[in-house]
PDB file of N, CA and C in Angstrom:
ATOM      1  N   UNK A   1       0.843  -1.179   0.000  1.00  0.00           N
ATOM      2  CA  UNK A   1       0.000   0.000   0.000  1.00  0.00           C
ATOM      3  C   UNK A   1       0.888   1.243   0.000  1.00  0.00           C
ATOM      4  N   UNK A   2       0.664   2.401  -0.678  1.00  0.00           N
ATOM      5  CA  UNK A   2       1.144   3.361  -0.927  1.00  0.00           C
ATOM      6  C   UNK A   2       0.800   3.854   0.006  1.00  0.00           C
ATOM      7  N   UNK A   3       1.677   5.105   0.613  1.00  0.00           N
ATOM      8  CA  UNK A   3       1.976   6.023   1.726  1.00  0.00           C
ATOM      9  C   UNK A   3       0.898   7.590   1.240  1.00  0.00           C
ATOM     10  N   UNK A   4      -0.211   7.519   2.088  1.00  0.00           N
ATOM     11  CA  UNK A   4      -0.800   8.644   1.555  1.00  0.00           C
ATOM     12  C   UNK A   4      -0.107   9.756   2.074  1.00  0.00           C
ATOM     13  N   UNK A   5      -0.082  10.875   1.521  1.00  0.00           N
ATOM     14  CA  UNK A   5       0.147  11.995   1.945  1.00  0.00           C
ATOM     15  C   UNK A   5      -0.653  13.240   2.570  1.00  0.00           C
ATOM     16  N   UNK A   6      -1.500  12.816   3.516  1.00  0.00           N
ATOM     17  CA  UNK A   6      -2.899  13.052   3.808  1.00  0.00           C
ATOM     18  C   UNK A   6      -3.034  13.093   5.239  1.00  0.00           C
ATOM     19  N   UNK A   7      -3.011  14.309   6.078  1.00  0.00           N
ATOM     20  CA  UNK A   7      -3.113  13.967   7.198  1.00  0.00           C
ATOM     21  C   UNK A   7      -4.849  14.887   7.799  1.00  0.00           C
ATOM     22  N   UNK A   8      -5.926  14.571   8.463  1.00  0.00           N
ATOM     23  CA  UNK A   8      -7.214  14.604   8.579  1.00  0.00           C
ATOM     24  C   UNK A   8      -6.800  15.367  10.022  1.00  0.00           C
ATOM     25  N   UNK A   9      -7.738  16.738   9.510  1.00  0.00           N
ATOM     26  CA  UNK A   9      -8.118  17.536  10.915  1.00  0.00           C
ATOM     27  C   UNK A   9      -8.550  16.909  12.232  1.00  0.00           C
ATOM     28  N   UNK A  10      -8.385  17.712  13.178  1.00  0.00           N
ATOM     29  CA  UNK A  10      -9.060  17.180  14.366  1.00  0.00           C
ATOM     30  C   UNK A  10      -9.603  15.760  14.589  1.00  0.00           C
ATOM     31  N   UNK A  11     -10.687  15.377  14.625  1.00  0.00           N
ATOM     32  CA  UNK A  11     -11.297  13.869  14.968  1.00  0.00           C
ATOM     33  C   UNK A  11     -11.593  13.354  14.021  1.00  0.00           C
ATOM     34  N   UNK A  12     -11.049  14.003  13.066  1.00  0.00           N
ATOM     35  CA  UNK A  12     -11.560  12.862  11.081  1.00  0.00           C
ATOM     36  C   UNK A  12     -10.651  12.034  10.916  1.00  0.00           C
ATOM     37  N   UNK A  13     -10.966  11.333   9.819  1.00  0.00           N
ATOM     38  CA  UNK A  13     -10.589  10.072  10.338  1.00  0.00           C
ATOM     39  C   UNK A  13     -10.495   9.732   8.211  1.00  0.00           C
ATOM     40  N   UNK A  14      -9.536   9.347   7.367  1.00  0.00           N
ATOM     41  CA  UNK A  14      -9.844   8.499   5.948  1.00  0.00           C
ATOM     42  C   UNK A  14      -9.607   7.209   6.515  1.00  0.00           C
ATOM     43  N   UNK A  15     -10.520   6.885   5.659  1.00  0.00           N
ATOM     44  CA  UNK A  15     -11.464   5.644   5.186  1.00  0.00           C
ATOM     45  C   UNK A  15     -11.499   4.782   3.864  1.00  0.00           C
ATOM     46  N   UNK A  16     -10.835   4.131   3.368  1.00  0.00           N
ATOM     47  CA  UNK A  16     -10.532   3.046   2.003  1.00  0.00           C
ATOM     48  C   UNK A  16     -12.079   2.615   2.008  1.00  0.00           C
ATOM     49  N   UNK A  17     -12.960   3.030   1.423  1.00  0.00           N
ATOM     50  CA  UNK A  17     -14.331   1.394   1.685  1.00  0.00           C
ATOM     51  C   UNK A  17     -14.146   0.400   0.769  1.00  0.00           C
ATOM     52  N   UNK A  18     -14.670  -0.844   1.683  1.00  0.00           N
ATOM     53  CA  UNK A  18     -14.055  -1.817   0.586  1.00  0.00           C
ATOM     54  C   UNK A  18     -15.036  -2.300   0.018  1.00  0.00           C
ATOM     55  N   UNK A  19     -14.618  -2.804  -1.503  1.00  0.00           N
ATOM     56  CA  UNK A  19     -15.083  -3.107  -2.390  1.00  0.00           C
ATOM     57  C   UNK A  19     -16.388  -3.667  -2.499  1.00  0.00           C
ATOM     58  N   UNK A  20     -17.685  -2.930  -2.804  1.00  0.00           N
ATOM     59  CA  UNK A  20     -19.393  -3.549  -3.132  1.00  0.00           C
ATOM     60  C   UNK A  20     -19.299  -5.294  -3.450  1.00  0.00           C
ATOM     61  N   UNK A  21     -20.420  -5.579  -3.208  1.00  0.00           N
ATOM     62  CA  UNK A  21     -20.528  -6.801  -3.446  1.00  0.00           C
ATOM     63  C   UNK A  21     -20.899  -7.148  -4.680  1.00  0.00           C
ATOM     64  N   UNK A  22     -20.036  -8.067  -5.658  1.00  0.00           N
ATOM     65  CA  UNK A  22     -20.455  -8.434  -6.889  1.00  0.00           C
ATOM     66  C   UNK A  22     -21.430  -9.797  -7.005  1.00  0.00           C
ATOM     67  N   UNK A  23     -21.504 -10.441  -5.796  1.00  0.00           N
ATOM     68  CA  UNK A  23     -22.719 -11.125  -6.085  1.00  0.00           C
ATOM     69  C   UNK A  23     -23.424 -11.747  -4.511  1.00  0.00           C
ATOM     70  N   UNK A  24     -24.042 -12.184  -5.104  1.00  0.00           N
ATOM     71  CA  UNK A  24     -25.289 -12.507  -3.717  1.00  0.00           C
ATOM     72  C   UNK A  24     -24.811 -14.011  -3.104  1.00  0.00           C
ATOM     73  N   UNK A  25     -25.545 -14.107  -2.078  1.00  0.00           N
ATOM     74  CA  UNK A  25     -24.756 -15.474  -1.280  1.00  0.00           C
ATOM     75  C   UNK A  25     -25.268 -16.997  -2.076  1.00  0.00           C
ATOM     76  N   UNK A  26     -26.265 -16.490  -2.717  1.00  0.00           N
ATOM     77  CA  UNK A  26     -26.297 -17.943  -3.857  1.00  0.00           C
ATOM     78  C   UNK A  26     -26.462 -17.960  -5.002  1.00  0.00           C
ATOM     79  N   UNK A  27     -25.212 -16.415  -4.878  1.00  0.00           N
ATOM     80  CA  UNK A  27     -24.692 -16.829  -6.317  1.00  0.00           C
ATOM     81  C   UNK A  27     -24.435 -16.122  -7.852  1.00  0.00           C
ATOM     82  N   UNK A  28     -25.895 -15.266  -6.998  1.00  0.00           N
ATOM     83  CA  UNK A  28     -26.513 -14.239  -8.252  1.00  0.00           C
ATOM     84  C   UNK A  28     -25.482 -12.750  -8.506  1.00  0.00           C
ATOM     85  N   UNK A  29     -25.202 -12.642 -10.100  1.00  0.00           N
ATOM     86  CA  UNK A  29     -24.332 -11.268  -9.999  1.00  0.00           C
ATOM     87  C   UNK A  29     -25.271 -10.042  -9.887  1.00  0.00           C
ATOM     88  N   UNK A  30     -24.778  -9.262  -9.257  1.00  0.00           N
ATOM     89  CA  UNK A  30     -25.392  -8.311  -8.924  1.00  0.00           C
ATOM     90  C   UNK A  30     -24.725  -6.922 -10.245  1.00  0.00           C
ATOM     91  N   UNK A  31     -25.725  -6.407 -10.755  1.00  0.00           N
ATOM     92  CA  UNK A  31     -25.553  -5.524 -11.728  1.00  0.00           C
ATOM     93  C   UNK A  31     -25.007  -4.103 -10.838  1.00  0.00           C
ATOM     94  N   UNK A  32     -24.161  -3.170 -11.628  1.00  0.00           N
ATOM     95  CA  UNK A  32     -23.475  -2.324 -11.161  1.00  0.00           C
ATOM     96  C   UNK A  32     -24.602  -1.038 -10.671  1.00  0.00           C
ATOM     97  N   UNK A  33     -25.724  -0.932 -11.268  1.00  0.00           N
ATOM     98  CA  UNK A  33     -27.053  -0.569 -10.808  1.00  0.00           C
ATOM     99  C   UNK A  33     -27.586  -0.824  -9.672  1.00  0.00           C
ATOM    100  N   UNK A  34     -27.758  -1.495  -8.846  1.00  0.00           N
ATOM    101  CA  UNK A  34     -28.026  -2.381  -7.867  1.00  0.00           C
ATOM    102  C   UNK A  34     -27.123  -2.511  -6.650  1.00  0.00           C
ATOM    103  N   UNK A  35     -25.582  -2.342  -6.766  1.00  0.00           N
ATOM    104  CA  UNK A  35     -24.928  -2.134  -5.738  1.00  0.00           C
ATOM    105  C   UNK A  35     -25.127  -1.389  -4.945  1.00  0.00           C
ATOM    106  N   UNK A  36     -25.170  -1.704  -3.620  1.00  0.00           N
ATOM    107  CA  UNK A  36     -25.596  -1.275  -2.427  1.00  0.00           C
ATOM    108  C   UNK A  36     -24.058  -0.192  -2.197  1.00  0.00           C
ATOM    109  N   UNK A  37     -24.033   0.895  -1.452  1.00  0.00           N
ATOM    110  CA  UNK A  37     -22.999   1.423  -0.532  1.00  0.00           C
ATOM    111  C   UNK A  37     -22.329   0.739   0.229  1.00  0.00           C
ATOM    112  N   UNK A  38     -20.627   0.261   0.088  1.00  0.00           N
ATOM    113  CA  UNK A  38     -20.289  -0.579   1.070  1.00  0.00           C
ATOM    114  C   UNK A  38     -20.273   0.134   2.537  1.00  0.00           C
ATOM    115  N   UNK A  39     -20.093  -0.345   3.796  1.00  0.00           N
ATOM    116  CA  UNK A  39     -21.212   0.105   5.157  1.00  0.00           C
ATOM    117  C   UNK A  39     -19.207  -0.827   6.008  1.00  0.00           C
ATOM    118  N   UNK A  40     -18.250  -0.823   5.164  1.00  0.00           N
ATOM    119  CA  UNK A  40     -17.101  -1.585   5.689  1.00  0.00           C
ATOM    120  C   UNK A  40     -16.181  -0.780   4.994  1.00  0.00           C
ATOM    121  N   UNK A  41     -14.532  -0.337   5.756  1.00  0.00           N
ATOM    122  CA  UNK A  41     -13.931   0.247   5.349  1.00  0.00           C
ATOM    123  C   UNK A  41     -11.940  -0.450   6.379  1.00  0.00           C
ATOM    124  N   UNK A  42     -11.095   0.146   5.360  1.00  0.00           N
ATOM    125  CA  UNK A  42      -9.860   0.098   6.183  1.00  0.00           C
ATOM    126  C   UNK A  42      -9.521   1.742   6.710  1.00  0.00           C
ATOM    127  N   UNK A  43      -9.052   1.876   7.844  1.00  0.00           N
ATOM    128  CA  UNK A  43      -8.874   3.074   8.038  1.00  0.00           C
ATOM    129  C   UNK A  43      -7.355   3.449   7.813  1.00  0.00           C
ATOM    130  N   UNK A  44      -7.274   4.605   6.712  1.00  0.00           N
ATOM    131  CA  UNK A  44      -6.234   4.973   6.079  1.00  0.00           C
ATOM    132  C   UNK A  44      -5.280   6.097   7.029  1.00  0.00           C
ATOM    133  N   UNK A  45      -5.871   6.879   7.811  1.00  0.00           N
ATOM    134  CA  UNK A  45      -5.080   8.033   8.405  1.00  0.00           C
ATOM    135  C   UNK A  45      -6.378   9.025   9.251  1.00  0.00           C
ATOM    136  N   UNK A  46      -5.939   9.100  10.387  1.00  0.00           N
ATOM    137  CA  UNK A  46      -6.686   9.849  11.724  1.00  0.00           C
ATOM    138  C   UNK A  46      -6.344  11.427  11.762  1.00  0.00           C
ATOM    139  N   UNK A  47      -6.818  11.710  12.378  1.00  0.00           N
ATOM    140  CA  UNK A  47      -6.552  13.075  12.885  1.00  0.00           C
ATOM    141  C   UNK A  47      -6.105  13.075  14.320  1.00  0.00           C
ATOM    142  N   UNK A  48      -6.124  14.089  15.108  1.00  0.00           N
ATOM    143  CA  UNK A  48      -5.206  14.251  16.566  1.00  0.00           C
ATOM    144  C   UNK A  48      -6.265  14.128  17.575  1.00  0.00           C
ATOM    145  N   UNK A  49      -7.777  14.281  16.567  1.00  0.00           N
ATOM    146  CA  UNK A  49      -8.667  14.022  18.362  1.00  0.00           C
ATOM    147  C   UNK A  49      -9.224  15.494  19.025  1.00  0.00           C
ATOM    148  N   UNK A  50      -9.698  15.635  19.416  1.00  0.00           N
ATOM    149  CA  UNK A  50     -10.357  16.696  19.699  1.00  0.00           C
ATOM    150  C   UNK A  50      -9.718  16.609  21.323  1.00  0.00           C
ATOM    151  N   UNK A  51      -9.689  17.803  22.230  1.00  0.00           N
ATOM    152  CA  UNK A  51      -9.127  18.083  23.480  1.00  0.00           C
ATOM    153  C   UNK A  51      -9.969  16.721  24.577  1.00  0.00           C
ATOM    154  N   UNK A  52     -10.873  17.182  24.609  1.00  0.00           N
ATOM    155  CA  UNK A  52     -11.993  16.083  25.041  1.00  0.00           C
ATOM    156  C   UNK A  52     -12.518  15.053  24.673  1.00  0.00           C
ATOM    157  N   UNK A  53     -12.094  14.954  23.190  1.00  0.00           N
ATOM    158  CA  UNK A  53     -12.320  13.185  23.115  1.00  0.00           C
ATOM    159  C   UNK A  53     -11.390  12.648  22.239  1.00  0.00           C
ATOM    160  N   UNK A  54     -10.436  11.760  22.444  1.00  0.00           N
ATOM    161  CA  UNK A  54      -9.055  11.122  21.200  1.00  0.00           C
ATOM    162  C   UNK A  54     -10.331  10.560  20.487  1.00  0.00           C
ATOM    163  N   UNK A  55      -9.483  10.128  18.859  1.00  0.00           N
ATOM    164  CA  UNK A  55      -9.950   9.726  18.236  1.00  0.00           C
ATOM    165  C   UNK A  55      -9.977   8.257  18.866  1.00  0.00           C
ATOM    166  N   UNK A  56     -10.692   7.311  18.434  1.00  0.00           N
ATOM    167  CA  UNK A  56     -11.101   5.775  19.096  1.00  0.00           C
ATOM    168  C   UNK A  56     -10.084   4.813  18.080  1.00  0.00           C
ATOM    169  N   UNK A  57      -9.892   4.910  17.111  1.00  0.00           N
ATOM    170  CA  UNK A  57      -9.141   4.230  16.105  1.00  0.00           C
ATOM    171  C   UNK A  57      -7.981   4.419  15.499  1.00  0.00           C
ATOM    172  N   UNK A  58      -7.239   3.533  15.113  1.00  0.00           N
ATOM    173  CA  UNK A  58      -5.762   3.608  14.383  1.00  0.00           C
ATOM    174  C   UNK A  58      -5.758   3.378  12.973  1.00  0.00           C
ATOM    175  N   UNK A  59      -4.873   3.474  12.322  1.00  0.00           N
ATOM    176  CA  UNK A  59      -4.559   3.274  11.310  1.00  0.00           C
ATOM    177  C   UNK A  59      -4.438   1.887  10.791  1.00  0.00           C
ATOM    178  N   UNK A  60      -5.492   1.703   9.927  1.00  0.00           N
ATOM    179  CA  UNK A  60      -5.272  -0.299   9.761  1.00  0.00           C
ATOM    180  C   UNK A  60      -6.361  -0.920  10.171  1.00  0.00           C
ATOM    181  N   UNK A  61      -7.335  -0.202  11.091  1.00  0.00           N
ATOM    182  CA  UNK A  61      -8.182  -1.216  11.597  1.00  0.00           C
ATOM    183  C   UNK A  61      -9.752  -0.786  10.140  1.00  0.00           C
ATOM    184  N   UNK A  62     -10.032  -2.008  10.312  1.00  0.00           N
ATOM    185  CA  UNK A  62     -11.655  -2.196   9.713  1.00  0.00           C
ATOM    186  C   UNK A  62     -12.411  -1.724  10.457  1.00  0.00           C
ATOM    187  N   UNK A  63     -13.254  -1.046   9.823  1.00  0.00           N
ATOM    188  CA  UNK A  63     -14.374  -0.409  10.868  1.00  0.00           C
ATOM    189  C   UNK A  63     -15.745  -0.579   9.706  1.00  0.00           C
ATOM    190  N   UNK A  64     -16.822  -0.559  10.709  1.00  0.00           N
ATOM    191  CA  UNK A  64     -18.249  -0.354  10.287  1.00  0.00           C
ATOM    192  C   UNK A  64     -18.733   0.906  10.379  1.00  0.00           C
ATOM    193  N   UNK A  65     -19.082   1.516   9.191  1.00  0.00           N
ATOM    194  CA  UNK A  65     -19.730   2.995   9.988  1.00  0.00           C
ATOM    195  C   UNK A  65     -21.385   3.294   8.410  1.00  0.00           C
ATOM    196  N   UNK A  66     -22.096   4.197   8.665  1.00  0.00           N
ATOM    197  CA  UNK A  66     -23.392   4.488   8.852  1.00  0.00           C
ATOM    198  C   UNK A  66     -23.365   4.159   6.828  1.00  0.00           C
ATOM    199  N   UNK A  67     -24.761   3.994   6.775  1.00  0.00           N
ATOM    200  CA  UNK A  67     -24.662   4.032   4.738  1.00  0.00           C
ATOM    201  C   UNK A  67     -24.344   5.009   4.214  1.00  0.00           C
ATOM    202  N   UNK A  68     -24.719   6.220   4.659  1.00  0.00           N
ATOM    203  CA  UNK A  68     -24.525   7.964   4.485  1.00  0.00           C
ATOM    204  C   UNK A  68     -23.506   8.345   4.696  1.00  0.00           C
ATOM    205  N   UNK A  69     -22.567   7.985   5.655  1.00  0.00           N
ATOM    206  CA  UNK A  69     -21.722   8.893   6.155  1.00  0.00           C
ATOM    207  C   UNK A  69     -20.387   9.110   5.240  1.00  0.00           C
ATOM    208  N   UNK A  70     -20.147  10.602   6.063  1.00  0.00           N
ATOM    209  CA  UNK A  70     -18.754  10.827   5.268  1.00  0.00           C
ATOM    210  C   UNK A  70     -18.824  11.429   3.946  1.00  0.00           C
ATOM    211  N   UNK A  71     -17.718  11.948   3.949  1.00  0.00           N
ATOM    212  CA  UNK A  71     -17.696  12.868   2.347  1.00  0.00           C
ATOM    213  C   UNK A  71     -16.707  11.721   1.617  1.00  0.00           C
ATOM    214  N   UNK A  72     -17.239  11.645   0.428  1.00  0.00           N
ATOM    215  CA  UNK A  72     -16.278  11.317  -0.535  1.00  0.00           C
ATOM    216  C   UNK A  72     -15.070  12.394  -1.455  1.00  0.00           C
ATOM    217  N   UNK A  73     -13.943  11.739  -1.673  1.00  0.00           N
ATOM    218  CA  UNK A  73     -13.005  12.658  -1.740  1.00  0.00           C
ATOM    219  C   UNK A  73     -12.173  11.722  -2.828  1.00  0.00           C
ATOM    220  N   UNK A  74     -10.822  12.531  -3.456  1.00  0.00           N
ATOM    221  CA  UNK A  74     -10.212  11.517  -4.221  1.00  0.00           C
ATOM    222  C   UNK A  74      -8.776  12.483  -3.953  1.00  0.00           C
ATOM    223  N   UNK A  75      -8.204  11.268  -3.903  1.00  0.00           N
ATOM    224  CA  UNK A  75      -6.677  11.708  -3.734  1.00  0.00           C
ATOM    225  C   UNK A  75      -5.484  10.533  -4.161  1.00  0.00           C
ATOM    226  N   UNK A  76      -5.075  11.231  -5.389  1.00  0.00           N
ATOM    227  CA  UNK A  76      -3.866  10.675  -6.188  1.00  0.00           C
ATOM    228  C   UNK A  76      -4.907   9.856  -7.302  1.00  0.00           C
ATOM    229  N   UNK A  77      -6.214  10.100  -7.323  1.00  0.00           N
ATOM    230  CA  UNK A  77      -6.820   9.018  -8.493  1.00  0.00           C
ATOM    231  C   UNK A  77      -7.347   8.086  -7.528  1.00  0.00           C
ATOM    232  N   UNK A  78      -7.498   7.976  -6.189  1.00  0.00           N
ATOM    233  CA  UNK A  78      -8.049   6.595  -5.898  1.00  0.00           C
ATOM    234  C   UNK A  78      -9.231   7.473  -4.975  1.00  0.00           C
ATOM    235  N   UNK A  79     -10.335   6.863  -4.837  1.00  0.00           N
ATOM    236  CA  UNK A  79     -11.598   7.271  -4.290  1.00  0.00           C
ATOM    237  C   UNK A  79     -11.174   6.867  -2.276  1.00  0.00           C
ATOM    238  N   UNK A  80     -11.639   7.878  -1.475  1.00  0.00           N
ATOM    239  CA  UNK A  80     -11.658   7.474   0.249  1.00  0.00           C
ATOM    240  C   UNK A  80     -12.890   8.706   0.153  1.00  0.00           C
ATOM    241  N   UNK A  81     -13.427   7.680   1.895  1.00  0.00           N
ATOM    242  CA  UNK A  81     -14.113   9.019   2.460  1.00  0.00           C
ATOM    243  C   UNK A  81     -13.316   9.000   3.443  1.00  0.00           C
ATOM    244  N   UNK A  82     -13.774  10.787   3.724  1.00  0.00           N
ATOM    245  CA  UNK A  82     -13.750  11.565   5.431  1.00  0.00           C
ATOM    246  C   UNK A  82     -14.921  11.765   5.809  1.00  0.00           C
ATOM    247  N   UNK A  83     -14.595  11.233   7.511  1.00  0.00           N
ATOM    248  CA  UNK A  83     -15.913  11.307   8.273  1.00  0.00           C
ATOM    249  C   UNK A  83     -15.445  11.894   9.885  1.00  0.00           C
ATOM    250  N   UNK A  84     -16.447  12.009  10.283  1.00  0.00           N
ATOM    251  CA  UNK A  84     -15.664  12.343  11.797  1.00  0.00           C
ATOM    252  C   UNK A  84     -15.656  11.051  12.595  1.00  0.00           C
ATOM    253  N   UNK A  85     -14.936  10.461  13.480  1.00  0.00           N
ATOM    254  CA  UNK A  85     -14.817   9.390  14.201  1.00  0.00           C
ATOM    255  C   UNK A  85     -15.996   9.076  14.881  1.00  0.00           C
ATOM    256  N   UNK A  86     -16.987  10.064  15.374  1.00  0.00           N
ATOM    257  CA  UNK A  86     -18.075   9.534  15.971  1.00  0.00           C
ATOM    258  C   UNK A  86     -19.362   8.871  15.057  1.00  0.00           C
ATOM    259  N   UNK A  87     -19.058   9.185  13.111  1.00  0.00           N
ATOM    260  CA  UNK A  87     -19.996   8.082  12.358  1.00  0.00           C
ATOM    261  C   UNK A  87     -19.193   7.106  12.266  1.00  0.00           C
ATOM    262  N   UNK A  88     -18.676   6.593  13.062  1.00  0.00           N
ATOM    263  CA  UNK A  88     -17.726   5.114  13.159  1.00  0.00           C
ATOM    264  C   UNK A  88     -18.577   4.638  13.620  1.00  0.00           C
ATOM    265  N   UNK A  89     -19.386   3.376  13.462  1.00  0.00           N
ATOM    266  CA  UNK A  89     -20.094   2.538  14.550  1.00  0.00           C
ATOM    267  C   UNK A  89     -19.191   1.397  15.350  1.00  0.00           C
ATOM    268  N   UNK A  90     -17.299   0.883  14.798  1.00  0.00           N
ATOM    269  CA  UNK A  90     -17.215  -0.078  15.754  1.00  0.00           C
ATOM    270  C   UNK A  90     -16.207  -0.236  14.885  1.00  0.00           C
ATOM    271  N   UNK A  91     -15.146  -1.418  15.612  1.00  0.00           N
ATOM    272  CA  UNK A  91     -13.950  -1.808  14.639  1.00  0.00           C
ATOM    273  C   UNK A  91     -14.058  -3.488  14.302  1.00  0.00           C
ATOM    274  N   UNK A  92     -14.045  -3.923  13.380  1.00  0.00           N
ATOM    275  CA  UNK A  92     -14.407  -5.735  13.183  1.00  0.00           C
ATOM    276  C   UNK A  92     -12.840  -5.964  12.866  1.00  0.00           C
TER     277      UNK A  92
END
């Protein structure tokens, strides 16, 4: 993995999401129409945390966070969102 050059204000947090699902559990391909928002991500680079609350996560971990959340952004050609650490729902 390439070294982003990207460092996220205060309690934000980039986000890799990983890759939609190309097909269903028995089997069926799912048309590029039809793909759902992936709701799973690797976390690429944090911010410093706000005085009163650190950010909850590191760099590397998988996390679950909301269908909505986060801005989408592109940097160097490859698609991440930014979100603030509290639309994180958890780390898997």
């Amino acid at each position: 993995m390439a070294k982003i050059n990207f460092k996220p204000n205060e309690d934000r947090v980039l986000v890799e999401a990983a890759p939609a699902e190309q097909k269903t559990a028995s089997g069926l391909i799912i048309p590029d129409t039809a793909k759902e928002k992936p709701q799973k991500g690797k976390v690429i680079a944090v911010g410093e945390g706000l005085k009163d609350k650190p950010v909850t996560v590191k760099v590397g971990d998988q996390v679950l966070y909301g269908k909505y959340s986060g801005t989408e952004i592109n940097i160097d050609g490859k698609e991440y969102l930014i979100m603030r650490n509290s639309d994180i729902f958890g780390i898997i």
